[in-house]
PDB file of N, CA and C in Angstrom:
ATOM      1  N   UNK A   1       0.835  -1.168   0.000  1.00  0.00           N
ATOM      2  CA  UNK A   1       0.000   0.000   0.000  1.00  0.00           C
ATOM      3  C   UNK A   1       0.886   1.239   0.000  1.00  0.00           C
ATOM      4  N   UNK A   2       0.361   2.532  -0.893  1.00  0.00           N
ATOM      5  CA  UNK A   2       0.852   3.641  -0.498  1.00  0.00           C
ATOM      6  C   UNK A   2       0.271   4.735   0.081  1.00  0.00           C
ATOM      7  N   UNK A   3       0.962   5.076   0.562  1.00  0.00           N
ATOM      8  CA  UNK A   3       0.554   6.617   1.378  1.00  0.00           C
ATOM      9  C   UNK A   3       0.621   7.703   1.029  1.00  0.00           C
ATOM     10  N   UNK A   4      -0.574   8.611   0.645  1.00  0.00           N
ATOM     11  CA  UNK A   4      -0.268   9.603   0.088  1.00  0.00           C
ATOM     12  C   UNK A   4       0.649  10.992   1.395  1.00  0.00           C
ATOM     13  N   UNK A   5       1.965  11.484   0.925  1.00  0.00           N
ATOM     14  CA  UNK A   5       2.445  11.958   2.026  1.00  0.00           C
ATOM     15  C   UNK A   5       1.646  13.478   2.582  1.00  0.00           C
ATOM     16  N   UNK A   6       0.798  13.336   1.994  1.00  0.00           N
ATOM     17  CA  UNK A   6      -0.029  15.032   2.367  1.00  0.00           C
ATOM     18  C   UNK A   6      -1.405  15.047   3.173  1.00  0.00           C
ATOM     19  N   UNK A   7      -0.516  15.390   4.280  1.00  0.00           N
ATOM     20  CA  UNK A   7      -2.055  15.382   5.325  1.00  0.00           C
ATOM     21  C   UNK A   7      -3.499  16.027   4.692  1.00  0.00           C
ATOM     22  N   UNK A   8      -4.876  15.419   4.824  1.00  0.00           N
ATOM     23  CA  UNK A   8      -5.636  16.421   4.043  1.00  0.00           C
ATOM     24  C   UNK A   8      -5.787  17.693   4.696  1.00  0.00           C
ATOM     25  N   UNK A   9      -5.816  18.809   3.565  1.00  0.00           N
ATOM     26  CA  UNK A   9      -5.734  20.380   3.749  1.00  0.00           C
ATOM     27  C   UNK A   9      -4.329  20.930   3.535  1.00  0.00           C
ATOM     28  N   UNK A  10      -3.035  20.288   3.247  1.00  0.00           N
ATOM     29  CA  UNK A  10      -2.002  20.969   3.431  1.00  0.00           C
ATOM     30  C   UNK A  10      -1.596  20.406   2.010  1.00  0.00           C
ATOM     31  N   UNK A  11      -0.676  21.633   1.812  1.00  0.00           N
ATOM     32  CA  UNK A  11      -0.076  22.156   0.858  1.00  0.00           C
ATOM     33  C   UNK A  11       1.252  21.132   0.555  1.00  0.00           C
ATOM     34  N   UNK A  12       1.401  20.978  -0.467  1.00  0.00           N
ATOM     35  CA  UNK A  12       2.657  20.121  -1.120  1.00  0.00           C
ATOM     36  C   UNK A  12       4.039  20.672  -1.112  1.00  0.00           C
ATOM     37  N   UNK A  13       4.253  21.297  -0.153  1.00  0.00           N
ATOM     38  CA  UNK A  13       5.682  22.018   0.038  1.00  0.00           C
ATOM     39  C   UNK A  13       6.637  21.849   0.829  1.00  0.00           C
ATOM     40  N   UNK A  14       6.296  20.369   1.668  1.00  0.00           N
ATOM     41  CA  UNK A  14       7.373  19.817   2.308  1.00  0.00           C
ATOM     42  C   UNK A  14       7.813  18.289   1.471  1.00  0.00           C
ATOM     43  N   UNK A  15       7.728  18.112   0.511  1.00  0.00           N
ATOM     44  CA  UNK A  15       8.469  16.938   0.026  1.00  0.00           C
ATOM     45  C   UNK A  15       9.875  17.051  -0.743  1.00  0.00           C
ATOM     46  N   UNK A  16      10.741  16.406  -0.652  1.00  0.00           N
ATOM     47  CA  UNK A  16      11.578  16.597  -1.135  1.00  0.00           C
ATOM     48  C   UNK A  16      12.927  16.184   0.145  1.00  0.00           C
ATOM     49  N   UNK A  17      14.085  16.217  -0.772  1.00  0.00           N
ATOM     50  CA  UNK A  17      15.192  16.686   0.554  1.00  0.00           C
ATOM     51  C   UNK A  17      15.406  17.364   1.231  1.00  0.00           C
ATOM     52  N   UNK A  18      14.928  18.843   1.252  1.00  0.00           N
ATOM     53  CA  UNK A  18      15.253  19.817   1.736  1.00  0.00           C
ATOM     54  C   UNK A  18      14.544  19.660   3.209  1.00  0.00           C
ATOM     55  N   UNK A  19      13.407  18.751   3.386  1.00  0.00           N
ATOM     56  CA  UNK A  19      12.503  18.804   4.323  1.00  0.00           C
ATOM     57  C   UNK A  19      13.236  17.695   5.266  1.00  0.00           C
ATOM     58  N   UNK A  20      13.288  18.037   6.552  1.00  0.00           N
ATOM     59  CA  UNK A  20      14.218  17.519   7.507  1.00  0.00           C
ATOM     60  C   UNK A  20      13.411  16.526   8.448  1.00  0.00           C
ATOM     61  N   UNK A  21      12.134  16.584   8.613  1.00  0.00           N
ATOM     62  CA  UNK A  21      11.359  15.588   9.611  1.00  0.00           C
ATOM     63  C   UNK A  21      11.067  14.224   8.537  1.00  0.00           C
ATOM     64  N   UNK A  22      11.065  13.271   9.468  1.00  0.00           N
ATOM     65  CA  UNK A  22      10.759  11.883   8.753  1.00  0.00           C
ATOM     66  C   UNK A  22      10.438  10.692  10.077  1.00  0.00           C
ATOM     67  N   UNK A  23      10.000   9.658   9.527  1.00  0.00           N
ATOM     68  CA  UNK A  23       9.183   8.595  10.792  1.00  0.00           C
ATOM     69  C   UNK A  23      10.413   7.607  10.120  1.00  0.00           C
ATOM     70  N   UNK A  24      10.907   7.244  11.222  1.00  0.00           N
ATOM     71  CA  UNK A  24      11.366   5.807  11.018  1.00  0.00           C
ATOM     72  C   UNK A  24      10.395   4.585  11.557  1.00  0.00           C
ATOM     73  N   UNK A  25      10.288   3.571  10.495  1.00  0.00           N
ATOM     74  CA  UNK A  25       9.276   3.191  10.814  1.00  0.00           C
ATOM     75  C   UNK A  25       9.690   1.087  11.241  1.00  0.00           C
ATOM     76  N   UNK A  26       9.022   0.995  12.074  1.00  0.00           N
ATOM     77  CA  UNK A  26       9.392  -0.260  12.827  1.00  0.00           C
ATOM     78  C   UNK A  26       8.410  -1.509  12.999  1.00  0.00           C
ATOM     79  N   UNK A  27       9.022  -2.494  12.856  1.00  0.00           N
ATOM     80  CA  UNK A  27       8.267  -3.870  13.014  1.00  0.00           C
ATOM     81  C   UNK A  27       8.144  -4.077  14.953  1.00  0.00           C
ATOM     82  N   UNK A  28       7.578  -5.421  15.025  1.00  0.00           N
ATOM     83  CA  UNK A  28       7.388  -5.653  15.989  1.00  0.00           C
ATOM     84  C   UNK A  28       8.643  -5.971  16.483  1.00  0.00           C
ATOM     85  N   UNK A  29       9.800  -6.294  16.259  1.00  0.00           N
ATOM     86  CA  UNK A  29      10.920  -6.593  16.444  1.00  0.00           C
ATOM     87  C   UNK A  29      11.652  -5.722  17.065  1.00  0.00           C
ATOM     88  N   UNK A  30      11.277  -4.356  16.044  1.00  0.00           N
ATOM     89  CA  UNK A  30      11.938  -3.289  16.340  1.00  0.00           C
ATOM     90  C   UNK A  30      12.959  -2.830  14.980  1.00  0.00           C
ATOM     91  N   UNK A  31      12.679  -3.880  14.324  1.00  0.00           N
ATOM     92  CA  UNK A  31      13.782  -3.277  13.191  1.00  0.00           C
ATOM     93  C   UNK A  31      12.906  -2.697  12.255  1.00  0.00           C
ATOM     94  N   UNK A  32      13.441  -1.997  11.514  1.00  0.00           N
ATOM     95  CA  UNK A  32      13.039  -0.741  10.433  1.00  0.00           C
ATOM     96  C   UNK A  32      12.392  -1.579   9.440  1.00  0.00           C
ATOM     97  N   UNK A  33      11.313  -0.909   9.082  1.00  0.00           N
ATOM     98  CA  UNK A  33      10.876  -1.741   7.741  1.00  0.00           C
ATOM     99  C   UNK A  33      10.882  -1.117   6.530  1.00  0.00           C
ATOM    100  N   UNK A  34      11.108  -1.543   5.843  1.00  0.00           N
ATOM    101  CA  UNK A  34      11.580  -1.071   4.354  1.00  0.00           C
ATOM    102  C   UNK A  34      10.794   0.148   3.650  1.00  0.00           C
ATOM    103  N   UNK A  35      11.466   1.509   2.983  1.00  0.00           N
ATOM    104  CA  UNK A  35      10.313   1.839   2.712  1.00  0.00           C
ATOM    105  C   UNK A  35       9.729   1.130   1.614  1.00  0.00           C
ATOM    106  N   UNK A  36      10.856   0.209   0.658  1.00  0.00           N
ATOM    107  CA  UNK A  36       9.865   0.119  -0.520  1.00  0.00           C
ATOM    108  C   UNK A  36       8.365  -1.180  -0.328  1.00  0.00           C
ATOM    109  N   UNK A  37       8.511  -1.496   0.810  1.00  0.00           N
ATOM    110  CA  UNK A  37       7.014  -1.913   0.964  1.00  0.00           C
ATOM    111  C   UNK A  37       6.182  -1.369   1.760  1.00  0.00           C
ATOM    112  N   UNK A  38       6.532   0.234   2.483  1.00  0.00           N
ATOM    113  CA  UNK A  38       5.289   0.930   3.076  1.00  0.00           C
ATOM    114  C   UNK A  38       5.009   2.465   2.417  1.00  0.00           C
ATOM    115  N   UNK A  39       5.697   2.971   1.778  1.00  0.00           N
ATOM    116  CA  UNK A  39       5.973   4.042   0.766  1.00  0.00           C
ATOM    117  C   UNK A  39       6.619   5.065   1.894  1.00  0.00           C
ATOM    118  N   UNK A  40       6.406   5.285   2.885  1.00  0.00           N
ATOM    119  CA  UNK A  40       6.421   7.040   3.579  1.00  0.00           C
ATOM    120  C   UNK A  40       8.046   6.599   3.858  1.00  0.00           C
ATOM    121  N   UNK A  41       8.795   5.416   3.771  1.00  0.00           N
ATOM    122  CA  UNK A  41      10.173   5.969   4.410  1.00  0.00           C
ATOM    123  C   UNK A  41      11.447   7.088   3.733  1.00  0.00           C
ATOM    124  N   UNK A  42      10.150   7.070   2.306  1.00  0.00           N
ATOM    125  CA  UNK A  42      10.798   8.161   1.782  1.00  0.00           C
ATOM    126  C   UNK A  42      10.038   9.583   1.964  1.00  0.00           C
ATOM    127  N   UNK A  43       8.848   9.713   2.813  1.00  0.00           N
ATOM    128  CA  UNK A  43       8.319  10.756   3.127  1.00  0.00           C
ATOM    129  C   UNK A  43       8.771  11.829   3.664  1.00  0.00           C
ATOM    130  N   UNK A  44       8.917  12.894   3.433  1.00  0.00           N
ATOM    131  CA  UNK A  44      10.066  13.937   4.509  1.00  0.00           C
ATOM    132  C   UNK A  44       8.865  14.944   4.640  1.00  0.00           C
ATOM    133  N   UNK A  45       8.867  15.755   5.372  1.00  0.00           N
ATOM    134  CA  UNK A  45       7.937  16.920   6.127  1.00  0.00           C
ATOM    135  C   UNK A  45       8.841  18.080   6.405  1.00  0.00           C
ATOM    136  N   UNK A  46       8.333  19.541   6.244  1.00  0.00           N
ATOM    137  CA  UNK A  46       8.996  20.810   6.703  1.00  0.00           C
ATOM    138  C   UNK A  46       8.744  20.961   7.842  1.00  0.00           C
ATOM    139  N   UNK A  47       7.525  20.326   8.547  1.00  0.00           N
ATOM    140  CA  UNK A  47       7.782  20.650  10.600  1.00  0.00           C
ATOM    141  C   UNK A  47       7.288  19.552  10.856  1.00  0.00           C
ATOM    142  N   UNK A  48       7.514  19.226  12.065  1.00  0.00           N
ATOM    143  CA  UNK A  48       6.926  18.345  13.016  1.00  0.00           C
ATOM    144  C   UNK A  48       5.793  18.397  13.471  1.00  0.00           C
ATOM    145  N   UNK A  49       4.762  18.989  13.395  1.00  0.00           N
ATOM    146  CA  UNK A  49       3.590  19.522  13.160  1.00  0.00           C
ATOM    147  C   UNK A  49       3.015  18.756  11.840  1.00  0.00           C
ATOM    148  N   UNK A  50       3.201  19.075  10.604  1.00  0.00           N
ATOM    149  CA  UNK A  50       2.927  18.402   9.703  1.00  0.00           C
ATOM    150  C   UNK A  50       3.291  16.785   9.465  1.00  0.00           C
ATOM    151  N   UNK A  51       4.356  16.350  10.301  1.00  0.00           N
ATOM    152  CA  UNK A  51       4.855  14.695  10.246  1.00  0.00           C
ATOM    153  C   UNK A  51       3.744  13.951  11.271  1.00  0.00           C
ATOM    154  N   UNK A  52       3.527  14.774  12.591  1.00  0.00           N
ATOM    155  CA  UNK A  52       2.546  14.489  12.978  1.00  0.00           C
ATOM    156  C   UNK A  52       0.960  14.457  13.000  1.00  0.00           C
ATOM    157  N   UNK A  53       0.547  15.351  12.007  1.00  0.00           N
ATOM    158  CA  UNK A  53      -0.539  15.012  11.381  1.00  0.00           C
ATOM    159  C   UNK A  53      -0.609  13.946  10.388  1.00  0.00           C
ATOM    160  N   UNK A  54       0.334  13.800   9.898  1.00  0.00           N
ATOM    161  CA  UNK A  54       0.593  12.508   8.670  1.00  0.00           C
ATOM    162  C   UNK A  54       0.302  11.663   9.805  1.00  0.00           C
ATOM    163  N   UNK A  55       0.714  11.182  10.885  1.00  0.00           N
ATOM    164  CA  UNK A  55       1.117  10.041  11.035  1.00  0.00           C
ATOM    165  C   UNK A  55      -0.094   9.583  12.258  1.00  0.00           C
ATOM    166  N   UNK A  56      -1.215  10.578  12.663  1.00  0.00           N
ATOM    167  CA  UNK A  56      -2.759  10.594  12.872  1.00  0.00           C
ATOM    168  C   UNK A  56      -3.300  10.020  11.802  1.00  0.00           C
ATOM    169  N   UNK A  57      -3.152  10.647  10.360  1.00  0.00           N
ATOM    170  CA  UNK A  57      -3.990  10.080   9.569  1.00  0.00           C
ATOM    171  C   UNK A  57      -3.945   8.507   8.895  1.00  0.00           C
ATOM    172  N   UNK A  58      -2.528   8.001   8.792  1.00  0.00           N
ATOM    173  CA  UNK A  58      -2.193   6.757   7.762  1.00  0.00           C
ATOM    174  C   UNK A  58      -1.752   5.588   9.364  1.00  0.00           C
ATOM    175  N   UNK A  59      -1.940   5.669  10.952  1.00  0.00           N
ATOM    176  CA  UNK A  59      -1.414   5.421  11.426  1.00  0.00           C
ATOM    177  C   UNK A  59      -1.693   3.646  11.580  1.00  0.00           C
ATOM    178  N   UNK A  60      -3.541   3.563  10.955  1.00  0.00           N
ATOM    179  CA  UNK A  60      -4.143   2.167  10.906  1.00  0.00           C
ATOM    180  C   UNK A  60      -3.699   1.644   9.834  1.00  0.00           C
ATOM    181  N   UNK A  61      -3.147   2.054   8.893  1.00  0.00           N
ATOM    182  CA  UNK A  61      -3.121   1.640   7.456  1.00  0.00           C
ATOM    183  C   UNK A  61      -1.361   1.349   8.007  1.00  0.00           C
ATOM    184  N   UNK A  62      -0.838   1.922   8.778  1.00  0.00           N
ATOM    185  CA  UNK A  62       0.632   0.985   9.011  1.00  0.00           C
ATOM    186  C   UNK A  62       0.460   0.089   9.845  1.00  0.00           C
ATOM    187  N   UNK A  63      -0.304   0.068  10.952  1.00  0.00           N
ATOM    188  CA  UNK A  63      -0.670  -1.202  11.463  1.00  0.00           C
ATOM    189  C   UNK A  63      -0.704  -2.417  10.620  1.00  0.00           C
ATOM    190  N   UNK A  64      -1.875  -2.067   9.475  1.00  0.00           N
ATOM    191  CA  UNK A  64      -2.205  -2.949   8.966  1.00  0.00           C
ATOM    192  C   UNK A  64      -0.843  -3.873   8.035  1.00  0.00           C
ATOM    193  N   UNK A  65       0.001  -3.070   7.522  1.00  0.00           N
ATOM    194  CA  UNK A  65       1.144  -3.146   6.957  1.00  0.00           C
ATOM    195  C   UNK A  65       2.877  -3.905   7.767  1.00  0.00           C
ATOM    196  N   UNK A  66       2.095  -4.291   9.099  1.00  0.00           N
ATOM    197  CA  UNK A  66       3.165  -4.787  10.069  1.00  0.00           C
ATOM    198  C   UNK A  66       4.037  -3.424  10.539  1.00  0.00           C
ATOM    199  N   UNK A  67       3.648  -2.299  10.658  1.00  0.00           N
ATOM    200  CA  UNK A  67       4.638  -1.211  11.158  1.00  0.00           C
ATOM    201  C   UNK A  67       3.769  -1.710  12.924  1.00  0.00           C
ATOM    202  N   UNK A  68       4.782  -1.257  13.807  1.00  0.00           N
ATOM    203  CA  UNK A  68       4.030  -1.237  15.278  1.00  0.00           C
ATOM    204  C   UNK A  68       4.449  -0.286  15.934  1.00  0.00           C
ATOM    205  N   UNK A  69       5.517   0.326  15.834  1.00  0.00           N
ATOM    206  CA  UNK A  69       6.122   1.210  16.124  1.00  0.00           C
ATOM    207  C   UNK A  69       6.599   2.505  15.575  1.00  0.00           C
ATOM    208  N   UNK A  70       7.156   3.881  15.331  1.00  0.00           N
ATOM    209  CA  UNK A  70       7.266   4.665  14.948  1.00  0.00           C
ATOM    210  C   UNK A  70       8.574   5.587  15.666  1.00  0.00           C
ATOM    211  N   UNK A  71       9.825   6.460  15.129  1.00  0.00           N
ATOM    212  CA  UNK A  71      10.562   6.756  15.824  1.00  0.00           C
ATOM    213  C   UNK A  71      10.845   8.781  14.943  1.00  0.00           C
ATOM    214  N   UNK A  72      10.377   9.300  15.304  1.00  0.00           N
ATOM    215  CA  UNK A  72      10.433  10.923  14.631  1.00  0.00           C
ATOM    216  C   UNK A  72      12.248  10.908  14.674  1.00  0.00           C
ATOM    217  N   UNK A  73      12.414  11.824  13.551  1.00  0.00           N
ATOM    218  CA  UNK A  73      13.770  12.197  13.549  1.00  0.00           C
ATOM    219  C   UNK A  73      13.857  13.756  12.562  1.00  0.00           C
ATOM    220  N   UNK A  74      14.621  14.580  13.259  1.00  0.00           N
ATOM    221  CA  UNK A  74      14.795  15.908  12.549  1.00  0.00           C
ATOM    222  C   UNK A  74      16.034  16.018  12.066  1.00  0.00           C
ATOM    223  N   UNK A  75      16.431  15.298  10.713  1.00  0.00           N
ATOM    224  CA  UNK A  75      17.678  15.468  10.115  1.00  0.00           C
ATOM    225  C   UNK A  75      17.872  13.639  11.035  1.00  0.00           C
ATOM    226  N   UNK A  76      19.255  14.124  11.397  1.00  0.00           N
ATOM    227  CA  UNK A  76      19.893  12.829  12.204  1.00  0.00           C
ATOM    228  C   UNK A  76      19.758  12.579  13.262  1.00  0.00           C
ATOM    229  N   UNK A  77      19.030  13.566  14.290  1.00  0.00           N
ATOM    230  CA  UNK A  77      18.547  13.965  15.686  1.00  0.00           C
ATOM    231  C   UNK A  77      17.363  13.115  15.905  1.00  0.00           C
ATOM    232  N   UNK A  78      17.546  12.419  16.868  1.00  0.00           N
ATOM    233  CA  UNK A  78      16.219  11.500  17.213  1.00  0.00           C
ATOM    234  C   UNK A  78      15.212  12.356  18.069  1.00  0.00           C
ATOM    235  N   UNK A  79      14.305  12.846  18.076  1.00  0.00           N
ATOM    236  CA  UNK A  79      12.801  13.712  18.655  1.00  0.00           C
ATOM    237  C   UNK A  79      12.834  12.780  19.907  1.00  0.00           C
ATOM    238  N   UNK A  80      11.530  11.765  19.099  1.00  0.00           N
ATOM    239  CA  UNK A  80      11.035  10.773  20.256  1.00  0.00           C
ATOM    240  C   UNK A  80      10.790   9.616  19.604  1.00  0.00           C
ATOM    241  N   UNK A  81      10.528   8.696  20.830  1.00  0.00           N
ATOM    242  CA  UNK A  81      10.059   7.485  20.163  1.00  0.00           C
ATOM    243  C   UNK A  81      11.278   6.069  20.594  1.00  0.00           C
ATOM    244  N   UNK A  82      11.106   4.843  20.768  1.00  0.00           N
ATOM    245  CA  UNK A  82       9.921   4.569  19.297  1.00  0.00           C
ATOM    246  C   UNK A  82       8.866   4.652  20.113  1.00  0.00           C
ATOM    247  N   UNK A  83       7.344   4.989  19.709  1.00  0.00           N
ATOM    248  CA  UNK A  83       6.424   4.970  19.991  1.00  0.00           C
ATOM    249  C   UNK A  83       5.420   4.385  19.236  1.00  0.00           C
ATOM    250  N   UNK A  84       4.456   3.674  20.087  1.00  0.00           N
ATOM    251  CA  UNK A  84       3.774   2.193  19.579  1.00  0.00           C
ATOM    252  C   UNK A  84       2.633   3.163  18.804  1.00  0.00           C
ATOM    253  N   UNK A  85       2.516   2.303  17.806  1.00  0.00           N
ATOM    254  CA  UNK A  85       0.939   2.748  16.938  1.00  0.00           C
ATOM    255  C   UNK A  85      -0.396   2.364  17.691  1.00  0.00           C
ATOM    256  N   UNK A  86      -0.349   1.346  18.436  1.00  0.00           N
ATOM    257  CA  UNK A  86      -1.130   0.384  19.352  1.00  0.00           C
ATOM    258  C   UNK A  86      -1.695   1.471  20.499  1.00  0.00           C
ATOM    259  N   UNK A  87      -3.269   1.278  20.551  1.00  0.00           N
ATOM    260  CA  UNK A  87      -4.036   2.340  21.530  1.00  0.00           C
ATOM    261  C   UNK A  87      -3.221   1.689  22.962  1.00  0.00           C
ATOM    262  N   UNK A  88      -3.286   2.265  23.875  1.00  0.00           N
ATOM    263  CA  UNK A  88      -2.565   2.174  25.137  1.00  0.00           C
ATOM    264  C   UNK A  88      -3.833   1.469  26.129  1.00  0.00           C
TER     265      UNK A  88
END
């Protein structure tokens, strides 16, 4: 499945390299899962604000995809995480 990387209502102006936020995205294991079978690991965002609305909206559709986990990163700087997709 792919993900479209644009939260609905926002503007197409964080894709690319230049945009520094991104989800690393994780199995139950804990290891990274590929983007080329979930599409967003090539997703990049201009704030963290916008990575986190992405990741409200597509967050069942990575479930569904074996993601369980999630880890924010700004550039090479780890935010937070990993943090479970799974309701608490």
């Amino acid at each position: 499945m792919t993900y479209s990387p644009e939260p609905s209502g926002f503007l197409s102006e964080r894709s690319g390299a230049h945009a520094p936020w991104r989800w690393q995205l994780l199995d139950a294991e804990g290891t990274e899962v590929a983007a080329d079978k979930t599409g967003p690991g090539t997703v990049r965002f201009s704030s963290q604000g916008d990575a986190e609305t992405w990741l409200g909206e597509v967050y069942e559709q990575l479930l569904e995809d074996g993601v369980e986990s999630v880890t924010l990163f700004e550039a090479d700087r780890e935010v937070y995480g990993p943090m479970s997709l799974r309701p608490a």
